[in-house]
PDB file of N, CA and C in Angstrom:
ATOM      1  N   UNK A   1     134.316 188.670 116.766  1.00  0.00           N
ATOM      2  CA  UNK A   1     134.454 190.079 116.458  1.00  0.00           C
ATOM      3  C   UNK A   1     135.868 190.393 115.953  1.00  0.00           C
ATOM      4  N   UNK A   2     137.243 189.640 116.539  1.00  0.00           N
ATOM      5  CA  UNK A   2     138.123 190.247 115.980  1.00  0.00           C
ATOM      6  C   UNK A   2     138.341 189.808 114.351  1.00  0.00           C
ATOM      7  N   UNK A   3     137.301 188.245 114.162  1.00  0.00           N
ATOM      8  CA  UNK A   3     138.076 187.825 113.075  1.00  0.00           C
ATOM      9  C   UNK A   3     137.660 188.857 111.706  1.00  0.00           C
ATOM     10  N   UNK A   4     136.322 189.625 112.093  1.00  0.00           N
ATOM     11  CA  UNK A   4     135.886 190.418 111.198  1.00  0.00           C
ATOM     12  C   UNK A   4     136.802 192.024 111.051  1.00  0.00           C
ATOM     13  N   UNK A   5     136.823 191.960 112.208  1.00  0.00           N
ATOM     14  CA  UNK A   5     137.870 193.414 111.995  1.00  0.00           C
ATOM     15  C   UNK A   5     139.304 192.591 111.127  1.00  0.00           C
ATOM     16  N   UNK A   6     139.894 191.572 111.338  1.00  0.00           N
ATOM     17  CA  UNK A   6     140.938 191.198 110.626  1.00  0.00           C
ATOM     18  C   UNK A   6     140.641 191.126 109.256  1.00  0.00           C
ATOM     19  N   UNK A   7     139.265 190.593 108.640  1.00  0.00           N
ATOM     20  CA  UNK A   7     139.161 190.281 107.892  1.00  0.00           C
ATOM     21  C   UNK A   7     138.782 191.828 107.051  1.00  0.00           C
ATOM     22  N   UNK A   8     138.155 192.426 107.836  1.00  0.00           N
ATOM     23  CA  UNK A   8     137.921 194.178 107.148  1.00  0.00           C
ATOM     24  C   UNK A   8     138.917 194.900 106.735  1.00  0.00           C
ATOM     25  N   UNK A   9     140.178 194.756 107.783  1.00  0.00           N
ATOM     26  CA  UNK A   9     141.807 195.330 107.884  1.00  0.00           C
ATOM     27  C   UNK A   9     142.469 194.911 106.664  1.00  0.00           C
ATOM     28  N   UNK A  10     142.216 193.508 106.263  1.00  0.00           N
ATOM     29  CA  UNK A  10     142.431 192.647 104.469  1.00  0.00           C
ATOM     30  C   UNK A  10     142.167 193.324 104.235  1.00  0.00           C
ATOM     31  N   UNK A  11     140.408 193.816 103.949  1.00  0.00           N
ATOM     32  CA  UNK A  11     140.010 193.678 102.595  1.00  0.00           C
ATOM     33  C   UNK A  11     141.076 195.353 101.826  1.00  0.00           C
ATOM     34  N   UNK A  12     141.020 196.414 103.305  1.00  0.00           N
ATOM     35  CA  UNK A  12     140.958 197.385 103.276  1.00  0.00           C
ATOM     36  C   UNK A  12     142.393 197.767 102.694  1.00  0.00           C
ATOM     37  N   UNK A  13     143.333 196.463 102.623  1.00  0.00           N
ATOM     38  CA  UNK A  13     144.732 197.384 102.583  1.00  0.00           C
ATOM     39  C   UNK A  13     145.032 196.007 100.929  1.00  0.00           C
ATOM     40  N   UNK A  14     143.943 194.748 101.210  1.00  0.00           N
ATOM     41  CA  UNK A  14     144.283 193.991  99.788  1.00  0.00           C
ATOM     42  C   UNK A  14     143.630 194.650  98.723  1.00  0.00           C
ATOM     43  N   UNK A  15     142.647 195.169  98.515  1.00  0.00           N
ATOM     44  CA  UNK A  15     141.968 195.835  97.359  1.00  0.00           C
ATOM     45  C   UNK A  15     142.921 196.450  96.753  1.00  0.00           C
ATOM     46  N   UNK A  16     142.881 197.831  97.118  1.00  0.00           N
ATOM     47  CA  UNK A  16     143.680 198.755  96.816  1.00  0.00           C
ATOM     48  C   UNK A  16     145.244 198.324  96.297  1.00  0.00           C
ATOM     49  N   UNK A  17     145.850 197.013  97.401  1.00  0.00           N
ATOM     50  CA  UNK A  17     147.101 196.794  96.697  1.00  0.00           C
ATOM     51  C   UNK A  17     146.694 195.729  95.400  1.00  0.00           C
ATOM     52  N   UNK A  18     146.042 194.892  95.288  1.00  0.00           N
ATOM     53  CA  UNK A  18     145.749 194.023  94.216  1.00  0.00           C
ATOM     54  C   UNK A  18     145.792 195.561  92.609  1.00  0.00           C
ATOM     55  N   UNK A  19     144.804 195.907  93.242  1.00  0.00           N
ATOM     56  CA  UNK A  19     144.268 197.144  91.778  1.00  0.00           C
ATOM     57  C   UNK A  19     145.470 197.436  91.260  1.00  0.00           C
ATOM     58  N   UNK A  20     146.586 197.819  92.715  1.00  0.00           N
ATOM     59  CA  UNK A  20     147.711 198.924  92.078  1.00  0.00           C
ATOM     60  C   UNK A  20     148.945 197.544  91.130  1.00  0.00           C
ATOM     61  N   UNK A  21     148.651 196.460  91.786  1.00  0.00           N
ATOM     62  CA  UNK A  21     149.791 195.867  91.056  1.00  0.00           C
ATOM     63  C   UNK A  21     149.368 195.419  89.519  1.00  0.00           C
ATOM     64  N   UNK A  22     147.886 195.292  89.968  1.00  0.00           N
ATOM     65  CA  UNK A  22     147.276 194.603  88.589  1.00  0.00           C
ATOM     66  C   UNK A  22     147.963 196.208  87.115  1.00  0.00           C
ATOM     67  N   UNK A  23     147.325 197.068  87.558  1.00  0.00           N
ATOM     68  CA  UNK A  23     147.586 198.026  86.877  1.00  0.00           C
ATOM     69  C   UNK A  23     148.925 198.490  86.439  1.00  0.00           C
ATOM     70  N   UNK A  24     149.941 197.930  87.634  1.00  0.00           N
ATOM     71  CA  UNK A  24     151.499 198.076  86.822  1.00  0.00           C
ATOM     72  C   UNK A  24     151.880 197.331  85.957  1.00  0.00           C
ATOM     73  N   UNK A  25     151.118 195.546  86.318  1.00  0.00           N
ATOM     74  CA  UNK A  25     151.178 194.796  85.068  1.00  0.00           C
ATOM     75  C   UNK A  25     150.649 195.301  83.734  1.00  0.00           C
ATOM     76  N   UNK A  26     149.678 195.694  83.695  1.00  0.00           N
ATOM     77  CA  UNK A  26     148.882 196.139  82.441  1.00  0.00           C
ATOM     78  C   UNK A  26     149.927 197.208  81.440  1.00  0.00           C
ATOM     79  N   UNK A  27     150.521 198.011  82.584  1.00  0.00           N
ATOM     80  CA  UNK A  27     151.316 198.951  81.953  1.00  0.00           C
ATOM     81  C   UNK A  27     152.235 199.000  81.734  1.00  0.00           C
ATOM     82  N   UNK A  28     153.263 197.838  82.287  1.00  0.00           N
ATOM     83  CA  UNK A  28     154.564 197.567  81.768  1.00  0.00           C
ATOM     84  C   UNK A  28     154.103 196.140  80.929  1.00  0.00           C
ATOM     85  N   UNK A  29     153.218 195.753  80.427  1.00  0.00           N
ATOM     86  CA  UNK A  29     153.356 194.471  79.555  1.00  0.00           C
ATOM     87  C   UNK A  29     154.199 195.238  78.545  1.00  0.00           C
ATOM     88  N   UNK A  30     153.936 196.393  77.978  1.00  0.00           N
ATOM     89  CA  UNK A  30     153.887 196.527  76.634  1.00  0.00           C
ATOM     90  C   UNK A  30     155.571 196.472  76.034  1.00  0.00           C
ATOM     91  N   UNK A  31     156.021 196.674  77.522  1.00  0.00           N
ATOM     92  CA  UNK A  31     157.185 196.780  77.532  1.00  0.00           C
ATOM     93  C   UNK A  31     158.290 195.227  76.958  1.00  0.00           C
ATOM     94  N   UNK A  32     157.688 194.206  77.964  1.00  0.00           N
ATOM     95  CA  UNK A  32     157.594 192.834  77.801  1.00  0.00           C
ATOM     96  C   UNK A  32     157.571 192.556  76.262  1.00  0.00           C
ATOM     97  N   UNK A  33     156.275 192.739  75.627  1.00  0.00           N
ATOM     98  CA  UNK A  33     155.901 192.026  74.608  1.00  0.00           C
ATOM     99  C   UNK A  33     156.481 192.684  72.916  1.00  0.00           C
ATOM    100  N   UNK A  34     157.266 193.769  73.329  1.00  0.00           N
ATOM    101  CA  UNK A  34     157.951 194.624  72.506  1.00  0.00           C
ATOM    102  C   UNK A  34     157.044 195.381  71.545  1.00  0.00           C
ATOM    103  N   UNK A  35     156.180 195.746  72.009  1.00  0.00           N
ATOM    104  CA  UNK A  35     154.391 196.369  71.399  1.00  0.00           C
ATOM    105  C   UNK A  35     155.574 197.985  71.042  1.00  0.00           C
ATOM    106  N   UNK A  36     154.819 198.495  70.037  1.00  0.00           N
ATOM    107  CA  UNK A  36     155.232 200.057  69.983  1.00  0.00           C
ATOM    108  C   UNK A  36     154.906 200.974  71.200  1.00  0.00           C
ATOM    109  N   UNK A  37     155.071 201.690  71.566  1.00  0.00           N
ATOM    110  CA  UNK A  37     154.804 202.722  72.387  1.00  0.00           C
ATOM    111  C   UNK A  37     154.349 204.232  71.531  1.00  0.00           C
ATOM    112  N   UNK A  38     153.439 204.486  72.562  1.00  0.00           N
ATOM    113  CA  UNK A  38     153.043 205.802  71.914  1.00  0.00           C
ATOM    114  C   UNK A  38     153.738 207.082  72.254  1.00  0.00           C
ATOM    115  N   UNK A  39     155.333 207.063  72.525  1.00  0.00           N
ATOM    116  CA  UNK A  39     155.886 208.198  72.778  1.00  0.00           C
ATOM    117  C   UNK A  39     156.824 208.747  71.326  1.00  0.00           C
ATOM    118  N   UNK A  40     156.557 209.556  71.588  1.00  0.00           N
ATOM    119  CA  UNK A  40     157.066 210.746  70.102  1.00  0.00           C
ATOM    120  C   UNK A  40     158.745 210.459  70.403  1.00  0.00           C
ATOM    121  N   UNK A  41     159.261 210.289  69.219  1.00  0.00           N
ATOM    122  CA  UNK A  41     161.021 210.079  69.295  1.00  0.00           C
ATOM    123  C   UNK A  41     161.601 211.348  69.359  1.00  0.00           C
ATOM    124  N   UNK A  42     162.906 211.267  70.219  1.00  0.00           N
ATOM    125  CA  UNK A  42     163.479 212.239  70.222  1.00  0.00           C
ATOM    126  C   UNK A  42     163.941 213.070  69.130  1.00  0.00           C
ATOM    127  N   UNK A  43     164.012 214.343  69.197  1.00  0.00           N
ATOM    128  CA  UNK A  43     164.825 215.173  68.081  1.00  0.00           C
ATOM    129  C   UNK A  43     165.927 214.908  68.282  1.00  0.00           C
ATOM    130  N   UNK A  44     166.859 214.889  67.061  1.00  0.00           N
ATOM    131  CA  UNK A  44     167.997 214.486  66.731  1.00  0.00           C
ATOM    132  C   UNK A  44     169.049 216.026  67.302  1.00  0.00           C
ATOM    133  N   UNK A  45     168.653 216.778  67.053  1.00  0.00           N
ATOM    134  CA  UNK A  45     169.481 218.286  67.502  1.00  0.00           C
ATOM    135  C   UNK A  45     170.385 218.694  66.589  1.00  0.00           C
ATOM    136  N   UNK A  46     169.694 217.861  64.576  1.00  0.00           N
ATOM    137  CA  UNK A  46     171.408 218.689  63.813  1.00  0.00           C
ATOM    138  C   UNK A  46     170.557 219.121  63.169  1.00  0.00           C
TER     139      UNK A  46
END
């Protein structure tokens, strides 16, 4: 019985962290691979 609660206590706190790191990878590659970004350039102000 406990090894299942240990193993539930995983799944419950690895999911969620796997998703979140996978997803920071995804979103800083672009950064990495020198890809364009879709942010609008600053105004110059003259």
């Amino acid at each position: 019985m406990k090894t299942l609660k240990l193993v539930i206590a995983c799944l419950l706190v690895g999911v969620p962290l796997a998703w979140g790191v996978i997803q920071s990878i995804e979103k800083s590659s672009p950064l990495f691979r020198g890809a364009p970004t879709t942010a609008t350039p600053m105004p110059s102000g003259r």
